[in-house]
C-alpha atoms as a PDB file:
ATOM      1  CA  UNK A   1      55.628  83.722 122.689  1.00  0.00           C
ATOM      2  CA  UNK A   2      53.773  86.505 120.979  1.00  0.00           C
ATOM      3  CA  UNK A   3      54.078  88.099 117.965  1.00  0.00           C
ATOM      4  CA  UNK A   4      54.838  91.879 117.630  1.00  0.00           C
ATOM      5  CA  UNK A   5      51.074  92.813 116.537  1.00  0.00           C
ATOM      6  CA  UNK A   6      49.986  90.931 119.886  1.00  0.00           C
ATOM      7  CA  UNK A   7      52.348  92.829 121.954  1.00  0.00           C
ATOM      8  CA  UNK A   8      50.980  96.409 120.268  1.00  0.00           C
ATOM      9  CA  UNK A   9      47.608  95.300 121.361  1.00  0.00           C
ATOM     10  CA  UNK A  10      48.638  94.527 124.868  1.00  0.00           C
ATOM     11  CA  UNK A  11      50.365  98.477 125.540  1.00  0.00           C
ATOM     12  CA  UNK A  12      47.375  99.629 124.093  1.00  0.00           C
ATOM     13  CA  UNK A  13      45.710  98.318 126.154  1.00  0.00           C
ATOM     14  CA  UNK A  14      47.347  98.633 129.389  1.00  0.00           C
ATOM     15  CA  UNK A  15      47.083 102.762 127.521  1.00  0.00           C
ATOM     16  CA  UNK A  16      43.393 102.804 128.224  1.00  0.00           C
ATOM     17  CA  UNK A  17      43.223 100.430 130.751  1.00  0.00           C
ATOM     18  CA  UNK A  18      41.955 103.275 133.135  1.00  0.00           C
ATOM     19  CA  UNK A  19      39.557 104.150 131.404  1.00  0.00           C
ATOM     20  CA  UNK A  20      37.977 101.165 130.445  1.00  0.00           C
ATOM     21  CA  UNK A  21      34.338 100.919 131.256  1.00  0.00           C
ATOM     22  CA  UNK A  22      32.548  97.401 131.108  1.00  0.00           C
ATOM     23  CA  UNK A  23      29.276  97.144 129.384  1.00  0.00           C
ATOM     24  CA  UNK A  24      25.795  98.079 130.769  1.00  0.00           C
ATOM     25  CA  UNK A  25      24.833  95.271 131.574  1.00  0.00           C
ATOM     26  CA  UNK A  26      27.620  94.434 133.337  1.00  0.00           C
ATOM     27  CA  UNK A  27      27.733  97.911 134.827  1.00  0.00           C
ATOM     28  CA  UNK A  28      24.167  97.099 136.260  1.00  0.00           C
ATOM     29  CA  UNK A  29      25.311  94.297 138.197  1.00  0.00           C
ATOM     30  CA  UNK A  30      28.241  95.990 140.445  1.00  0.00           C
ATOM     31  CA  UNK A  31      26.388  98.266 142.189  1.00  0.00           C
ATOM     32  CA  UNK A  32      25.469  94.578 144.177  1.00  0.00           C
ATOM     33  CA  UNK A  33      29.070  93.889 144.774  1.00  0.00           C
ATOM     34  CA  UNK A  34      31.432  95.223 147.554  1.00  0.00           C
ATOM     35  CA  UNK A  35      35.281  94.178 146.944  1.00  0.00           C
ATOM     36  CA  UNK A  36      38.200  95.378 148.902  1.00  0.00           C
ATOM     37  CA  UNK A  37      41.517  95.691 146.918  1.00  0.00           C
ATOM     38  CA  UNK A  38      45.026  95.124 148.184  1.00  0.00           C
ATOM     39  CA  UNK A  39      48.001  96.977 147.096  1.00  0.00           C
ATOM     40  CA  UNK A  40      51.721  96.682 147.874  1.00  0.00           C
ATOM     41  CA  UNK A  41      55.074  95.592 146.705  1.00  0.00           C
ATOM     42  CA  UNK A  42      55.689  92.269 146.447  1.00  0.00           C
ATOM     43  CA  UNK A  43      56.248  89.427 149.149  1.00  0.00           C
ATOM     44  CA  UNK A  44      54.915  92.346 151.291  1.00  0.00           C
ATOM     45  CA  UNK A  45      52.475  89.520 152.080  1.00  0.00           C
ATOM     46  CA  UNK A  46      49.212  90.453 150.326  1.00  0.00           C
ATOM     47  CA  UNK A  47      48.190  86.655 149.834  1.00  0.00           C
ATOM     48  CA  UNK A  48      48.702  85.666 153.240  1.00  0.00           C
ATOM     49  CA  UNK A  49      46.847  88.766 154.640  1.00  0.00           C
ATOM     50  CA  UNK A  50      43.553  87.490 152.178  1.00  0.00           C
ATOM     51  CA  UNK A  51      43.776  84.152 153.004  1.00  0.00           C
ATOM     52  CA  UNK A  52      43.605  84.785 156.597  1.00  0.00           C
ATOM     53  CA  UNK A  53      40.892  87.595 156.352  1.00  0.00           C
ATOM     54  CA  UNK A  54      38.828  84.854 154.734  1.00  0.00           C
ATOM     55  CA  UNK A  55      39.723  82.119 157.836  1.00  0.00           C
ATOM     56  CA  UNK A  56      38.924  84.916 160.149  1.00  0.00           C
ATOM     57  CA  UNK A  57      35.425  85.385 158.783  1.00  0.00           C
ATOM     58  CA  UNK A  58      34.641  82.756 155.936  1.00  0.00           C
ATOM     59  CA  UNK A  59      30.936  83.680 155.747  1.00  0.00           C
ATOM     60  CA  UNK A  60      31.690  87.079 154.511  1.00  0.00           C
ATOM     61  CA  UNK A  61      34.933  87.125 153.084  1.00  0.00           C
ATOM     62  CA  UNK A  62      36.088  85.595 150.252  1.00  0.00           C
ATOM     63  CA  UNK A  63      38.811  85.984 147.089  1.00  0.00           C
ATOM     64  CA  UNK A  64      37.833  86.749 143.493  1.00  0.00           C
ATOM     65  CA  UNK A  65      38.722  84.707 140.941  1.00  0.00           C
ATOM     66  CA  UNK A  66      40.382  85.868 138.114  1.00  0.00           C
ATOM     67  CA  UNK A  67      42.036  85.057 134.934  1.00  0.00           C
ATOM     68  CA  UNK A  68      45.850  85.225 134.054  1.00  0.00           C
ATOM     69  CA  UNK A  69      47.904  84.910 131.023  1.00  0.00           C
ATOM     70  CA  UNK A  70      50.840  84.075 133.257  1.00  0.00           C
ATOM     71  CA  UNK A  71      52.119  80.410 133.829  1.00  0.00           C
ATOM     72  CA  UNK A  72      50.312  78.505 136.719  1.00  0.00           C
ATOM     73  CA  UNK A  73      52.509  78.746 139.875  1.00  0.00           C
ATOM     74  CA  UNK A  74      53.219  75.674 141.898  1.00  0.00           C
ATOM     75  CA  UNK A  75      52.011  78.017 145.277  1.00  0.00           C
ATOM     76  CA  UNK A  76      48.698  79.092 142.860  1.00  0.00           C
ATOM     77  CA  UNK A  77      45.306  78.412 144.444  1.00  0.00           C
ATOM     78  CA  UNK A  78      43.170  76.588 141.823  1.00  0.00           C
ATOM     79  CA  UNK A  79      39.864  77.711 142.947  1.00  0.00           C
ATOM     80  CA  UNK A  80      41.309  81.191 142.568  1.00  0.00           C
ATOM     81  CA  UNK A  81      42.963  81.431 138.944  1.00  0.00           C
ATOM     82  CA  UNK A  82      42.034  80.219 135.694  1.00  0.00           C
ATOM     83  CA  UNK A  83      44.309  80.197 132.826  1.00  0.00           C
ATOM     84  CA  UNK A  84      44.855  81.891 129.310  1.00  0.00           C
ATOM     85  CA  UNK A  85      48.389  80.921 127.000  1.00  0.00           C
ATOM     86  CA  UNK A  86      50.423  83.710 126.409  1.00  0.00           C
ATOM     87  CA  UNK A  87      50.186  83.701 123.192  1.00  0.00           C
ATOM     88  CA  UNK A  88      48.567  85.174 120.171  1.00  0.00           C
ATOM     89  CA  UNK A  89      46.163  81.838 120.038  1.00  0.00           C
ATOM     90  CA  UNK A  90      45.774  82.098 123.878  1.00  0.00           C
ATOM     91  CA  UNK A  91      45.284  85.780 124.257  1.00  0.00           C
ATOM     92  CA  UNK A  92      42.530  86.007 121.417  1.00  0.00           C
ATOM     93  CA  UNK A  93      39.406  85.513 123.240  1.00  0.00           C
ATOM     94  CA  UNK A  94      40.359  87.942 125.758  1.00  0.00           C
ATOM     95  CA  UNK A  95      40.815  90.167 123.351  1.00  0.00           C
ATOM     96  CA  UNK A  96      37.242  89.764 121.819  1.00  0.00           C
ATOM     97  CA  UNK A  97      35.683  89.624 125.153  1.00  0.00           C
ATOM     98  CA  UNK A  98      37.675  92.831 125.821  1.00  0.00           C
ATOM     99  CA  UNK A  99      36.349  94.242 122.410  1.00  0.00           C
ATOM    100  CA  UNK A 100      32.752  93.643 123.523  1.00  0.00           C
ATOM    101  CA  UNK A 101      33.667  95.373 127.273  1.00  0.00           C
ATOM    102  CA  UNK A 102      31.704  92.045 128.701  1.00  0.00           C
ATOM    103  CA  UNK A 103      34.910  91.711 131.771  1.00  0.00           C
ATOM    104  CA  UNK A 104      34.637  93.402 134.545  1.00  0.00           C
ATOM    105  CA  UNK A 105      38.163  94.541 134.778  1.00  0.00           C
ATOM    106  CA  UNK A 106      41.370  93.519 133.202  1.00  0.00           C
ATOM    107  CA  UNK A 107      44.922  94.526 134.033  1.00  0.00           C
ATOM    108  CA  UNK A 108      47.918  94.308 132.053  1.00  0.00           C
ATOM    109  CA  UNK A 109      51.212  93.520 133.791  1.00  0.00           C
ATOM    110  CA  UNK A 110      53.133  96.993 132.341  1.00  0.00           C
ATOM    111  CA  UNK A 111      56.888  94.520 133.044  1.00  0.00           C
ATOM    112  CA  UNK A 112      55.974  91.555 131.238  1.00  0.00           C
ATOM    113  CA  UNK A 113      52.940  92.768 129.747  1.00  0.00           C
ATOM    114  CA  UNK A 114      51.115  89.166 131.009  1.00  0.00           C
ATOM    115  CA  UNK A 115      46.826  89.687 131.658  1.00  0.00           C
ATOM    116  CA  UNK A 116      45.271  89.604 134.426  1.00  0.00           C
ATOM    117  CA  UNK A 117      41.333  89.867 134.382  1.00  0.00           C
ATOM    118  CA  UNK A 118      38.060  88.863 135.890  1.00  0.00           C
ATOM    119  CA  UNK A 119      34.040  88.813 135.175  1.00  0.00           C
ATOM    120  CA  UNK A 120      31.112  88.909 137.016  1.00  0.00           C
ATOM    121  CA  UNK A 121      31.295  85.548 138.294  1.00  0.00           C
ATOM    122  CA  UNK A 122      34.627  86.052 139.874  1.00  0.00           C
ATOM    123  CA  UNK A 123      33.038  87.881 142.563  1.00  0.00           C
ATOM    124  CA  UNK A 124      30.020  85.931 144.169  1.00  0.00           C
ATOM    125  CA  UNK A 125      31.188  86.605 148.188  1.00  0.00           C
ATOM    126  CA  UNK A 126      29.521  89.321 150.340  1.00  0.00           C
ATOM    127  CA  UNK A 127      32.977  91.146 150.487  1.00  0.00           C
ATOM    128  CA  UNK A 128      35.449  90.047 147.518  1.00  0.00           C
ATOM    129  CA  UNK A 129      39.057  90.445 147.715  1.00  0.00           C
ATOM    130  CA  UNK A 130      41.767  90.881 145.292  1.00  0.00           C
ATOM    131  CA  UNK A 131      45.441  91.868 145.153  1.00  0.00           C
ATOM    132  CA  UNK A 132      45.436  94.630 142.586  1.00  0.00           C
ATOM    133  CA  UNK A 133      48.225  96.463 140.521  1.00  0.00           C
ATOM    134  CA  UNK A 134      48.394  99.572 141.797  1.00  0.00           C
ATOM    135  CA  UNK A 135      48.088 100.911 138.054  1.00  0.00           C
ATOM    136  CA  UNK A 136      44.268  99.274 137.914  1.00  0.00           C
ATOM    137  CA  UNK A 137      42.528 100.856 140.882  1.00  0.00           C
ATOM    138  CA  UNK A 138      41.982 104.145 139.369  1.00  0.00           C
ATOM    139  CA  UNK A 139      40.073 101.784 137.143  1.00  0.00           C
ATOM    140  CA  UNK A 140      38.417 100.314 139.844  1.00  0.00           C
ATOM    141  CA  UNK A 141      37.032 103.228 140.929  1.00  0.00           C
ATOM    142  CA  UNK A 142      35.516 103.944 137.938  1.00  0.00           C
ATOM    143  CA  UNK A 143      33.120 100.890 137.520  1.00  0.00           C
ATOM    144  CA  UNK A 144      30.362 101.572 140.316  1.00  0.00           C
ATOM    145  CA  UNK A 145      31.221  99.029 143.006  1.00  0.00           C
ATOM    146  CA  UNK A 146      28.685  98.300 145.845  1.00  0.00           C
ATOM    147  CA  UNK A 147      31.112  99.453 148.169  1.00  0.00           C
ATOM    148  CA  UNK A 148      34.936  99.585 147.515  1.00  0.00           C
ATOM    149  CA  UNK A 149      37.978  99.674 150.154  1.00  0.00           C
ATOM    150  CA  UNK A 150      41.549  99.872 148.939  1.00  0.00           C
ATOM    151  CA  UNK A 151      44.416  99.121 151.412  1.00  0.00           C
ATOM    152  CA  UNK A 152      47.698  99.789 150.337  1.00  0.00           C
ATOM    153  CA  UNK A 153      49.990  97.063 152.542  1.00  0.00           C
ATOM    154  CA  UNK A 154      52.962  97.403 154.304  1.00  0.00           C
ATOM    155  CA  UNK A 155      55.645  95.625 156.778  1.00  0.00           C
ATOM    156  CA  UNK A 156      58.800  96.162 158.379  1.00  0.00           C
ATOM    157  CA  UNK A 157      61.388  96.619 155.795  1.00  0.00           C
ATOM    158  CA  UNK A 158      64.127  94.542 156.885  1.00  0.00           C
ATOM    159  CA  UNK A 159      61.764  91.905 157.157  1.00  0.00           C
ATOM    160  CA  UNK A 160      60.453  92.569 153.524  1.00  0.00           C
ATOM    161  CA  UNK A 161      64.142  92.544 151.848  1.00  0.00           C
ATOM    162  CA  UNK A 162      64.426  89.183 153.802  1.00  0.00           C
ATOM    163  CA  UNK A 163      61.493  87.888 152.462  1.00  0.00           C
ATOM    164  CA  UNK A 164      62.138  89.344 148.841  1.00  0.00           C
ATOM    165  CA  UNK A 165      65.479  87.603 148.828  1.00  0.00           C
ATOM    166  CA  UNK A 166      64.141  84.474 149.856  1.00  0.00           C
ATOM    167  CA  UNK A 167      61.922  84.472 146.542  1.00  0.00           C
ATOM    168  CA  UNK A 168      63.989  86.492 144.374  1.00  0.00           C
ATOM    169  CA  UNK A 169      67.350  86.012 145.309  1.00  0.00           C
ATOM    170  CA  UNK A 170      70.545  87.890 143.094  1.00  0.00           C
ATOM    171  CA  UNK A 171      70.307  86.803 139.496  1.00  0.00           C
ATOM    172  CA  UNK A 172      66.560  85.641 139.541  1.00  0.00           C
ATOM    173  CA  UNK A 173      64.998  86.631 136.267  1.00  0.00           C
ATOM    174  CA  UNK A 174      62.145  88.622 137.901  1.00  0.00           C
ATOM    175  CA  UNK A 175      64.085  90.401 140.519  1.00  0.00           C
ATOM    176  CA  UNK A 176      64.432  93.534 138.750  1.00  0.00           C
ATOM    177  CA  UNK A 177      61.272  93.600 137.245  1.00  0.00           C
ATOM    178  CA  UNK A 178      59.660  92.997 140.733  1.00  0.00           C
ATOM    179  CA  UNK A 179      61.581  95.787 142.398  1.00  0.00           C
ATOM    180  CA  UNK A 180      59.997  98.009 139.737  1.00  0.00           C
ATOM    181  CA  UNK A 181      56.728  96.960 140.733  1.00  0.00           C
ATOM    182  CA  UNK A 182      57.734  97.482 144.389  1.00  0.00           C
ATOM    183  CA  UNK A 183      59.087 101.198 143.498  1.00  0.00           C
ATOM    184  CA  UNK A 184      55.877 102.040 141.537  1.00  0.00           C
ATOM    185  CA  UNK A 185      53.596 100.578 143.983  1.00  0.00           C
ATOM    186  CA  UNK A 186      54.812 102.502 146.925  1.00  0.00           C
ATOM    187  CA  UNK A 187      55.565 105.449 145.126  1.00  0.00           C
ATOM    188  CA  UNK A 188      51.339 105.427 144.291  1.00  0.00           C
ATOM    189  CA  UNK A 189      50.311 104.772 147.929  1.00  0.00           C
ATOM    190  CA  UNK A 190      51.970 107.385 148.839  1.00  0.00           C
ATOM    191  CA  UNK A 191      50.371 109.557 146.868  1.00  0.00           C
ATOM    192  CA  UNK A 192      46.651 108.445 148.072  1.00  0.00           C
ATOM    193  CA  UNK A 193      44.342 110.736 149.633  1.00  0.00           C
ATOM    194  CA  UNK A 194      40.706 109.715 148.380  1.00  0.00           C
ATOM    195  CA  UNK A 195      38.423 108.246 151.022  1.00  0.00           C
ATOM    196  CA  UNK A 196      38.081 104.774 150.091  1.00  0.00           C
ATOM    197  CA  UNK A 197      42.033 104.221 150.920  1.00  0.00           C
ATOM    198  CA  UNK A 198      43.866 103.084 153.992  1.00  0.00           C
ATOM    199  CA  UNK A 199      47.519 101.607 155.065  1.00  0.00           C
ATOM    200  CA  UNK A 200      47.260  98.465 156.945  1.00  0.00           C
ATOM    201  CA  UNK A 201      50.619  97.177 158.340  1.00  0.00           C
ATOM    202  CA  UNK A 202      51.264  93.794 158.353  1.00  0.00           C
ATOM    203  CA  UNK A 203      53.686  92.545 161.246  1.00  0.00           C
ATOM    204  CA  UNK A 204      56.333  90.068 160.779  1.00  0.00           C
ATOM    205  CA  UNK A 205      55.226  87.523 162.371  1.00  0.00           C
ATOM    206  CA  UNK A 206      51.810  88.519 163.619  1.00  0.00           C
ATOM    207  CA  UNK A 207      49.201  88.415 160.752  1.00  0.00           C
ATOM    208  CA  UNK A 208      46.029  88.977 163.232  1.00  0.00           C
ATOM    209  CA  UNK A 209      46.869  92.350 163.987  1.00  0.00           C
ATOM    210  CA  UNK A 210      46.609  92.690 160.100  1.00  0.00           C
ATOM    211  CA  UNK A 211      43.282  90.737 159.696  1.00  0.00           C
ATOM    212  CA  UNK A 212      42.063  92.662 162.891  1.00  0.00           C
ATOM    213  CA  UNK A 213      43.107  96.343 160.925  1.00  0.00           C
ATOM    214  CA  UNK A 214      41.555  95.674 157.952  1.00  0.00           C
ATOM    215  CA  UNK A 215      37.922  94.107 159.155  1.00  0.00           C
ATOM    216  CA  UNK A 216      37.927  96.923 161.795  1.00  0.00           C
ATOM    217  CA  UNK A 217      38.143  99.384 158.813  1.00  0.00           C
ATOM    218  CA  UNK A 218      35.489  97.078 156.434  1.00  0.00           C
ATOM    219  CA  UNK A 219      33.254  97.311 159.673  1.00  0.00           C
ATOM    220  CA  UNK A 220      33.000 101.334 159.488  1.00  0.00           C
ATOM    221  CA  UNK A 221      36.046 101.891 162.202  1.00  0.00           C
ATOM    222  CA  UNK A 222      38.392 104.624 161.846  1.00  0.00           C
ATOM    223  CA  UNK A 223      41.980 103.470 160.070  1.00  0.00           C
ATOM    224  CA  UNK A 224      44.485 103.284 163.118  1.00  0.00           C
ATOM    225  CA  UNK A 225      48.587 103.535 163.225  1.00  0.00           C
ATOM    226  CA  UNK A 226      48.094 105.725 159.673  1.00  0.00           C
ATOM    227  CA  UNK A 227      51.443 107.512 159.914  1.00  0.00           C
ATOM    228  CA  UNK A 228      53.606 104.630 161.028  1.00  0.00           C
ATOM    229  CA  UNK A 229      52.296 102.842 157.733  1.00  0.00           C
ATOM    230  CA  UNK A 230      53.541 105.590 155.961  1.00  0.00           C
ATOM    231  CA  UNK A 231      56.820 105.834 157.484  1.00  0.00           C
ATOM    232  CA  UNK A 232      57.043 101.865 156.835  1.00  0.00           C
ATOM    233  CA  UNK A 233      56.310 102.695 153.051  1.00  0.00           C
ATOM    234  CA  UNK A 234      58.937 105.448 152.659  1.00  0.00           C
ATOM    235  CA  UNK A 235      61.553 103.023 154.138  1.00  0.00           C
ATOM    236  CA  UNK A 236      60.506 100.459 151.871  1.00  0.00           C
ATOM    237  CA  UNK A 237      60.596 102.631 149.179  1.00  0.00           C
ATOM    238  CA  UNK A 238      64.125 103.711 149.970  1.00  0.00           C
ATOM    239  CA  UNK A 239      64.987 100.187 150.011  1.00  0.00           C
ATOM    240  CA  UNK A 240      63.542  99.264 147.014  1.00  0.00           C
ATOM    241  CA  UNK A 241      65.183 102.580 145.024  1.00  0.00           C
ATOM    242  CA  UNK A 242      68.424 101.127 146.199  1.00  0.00           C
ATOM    243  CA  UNK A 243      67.818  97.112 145.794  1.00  0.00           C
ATOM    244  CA  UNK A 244      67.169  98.521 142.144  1.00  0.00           C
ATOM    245  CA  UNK A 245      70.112 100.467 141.400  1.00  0.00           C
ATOM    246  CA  UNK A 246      71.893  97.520 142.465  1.00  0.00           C
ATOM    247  CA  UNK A 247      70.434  95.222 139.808  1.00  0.00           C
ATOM    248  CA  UNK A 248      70.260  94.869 135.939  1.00  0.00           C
ATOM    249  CA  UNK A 249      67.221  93.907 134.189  1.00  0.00           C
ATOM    250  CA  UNK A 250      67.107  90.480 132.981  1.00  0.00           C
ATOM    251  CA  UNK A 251      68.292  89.686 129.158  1.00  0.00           C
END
């Protein structure tokens, strides 16, 4: 639990998270590192695209770490997440290294307002790559980045209800919450135009055409099959609009 004061702090935070800037020093540093973010609602299957970008090629790819007020997950990968308490106790020396702008990033879960963050050390591959809240990446493209892609994911959306209610089903705790994320997600790829942004669909069923997409982009190819991902999106977001009307947030 947190107290009240601890809770102010955190929706301040996630206030000026876009335009948080991390110190020179640290600024120094990024123009050395290249990452590749990963938006999209969830179970759209972000984690399983990364993880099979890195098996595709492990000498180049690889994910950041990064730090997380949230409980550890029994699905978490330990070489990928270390952990802060939620708690006023727990939260305090992110908050002073936050104070001193010594992370690179952080990013404040606006539902549950849990942390996420990372430092320099989180990102030590040739090509780094994160799932990021869509909310953060304007910050991300503030900070100076080597290079910096941003692919905003997508799949069929039968098969992403199917997969949602497989991890969510009615009455979890975090359904509603997560089909806010899902609206507010896809709402913001949609709106993308800047250059460093592409959709990448991500089959059912058929994750190398995904991992194929995305290094073919990485590589300097044209984005392919641009307009279908979009369609896919606005389906998706139709059926997350109406998966949240049906649903009342969790008391």
């Amino acid at each position: 639990m947190i107290s009240e004061e601890t809770a102010q702090k955190l929706q301040q935070l996630l206030a000026s998270q876009p335009t948080y800037k991390p110190n020179q020093a640290v600024q120094a540093a990024l123009k050395d590192i290249n990452v590749s973010c990963f938006v999209g609602a969830t179970c759209v299957g972000k984690t399983t695209l990364m993880d099979a970008l890195v098996a595709y090629r492990p000498q180049y790819y690889g994910k950041t770490r990064n730090f997380t007020s949230r409980p550890p997950r029994a699905d978490d990968d330990p070489k990928r997440y270390y952990y802060y308490e939620h708690s006023d106790a727990g939260l305090a020396p992110v908050f002073a290294r936050i104070a001193q702008h010594e992370n690179l990033q952080h990013n404040i879960n606006p539902y549950n307002l849990t942390v996420y963050g990372s430092e320099l050390a989180d990102y030590p591959h040739p090509m780094n790559v994160g799932d990021i809240f869509s909310s953060s990446i304007d910050g991300f493209r503030q900070l100076g980045f080597g290079t910096l892609h941003v692919f905003s994911v997508v799949t069929d959306p039968d098969a992403w209800r199917t997969r949602l209610e497989q991890r969510f089903p009615s009455g979890h705790p975090q359904l509603h919450a997560r089909l806010e994320e899902a609206v507010a997600s896809l709402t913001w790829s949609l709106t993308q135009t800047a250059q460093d942004h592409a959709w990448v669909i991500n089959p059912p069923n058929d994750i190398q055409a995904a991992v194929t997409a995305v290094d073919a982009i990485i590589r300097g190819e044209n984005a392919s099959n641009q307009a279908e991902a979009q369609n896919l999106a606005t389906a998706c977001l139709e059926q997350a609009k109406k998966l949240l009307n049906d649903t009342t947030p969790y008391v």
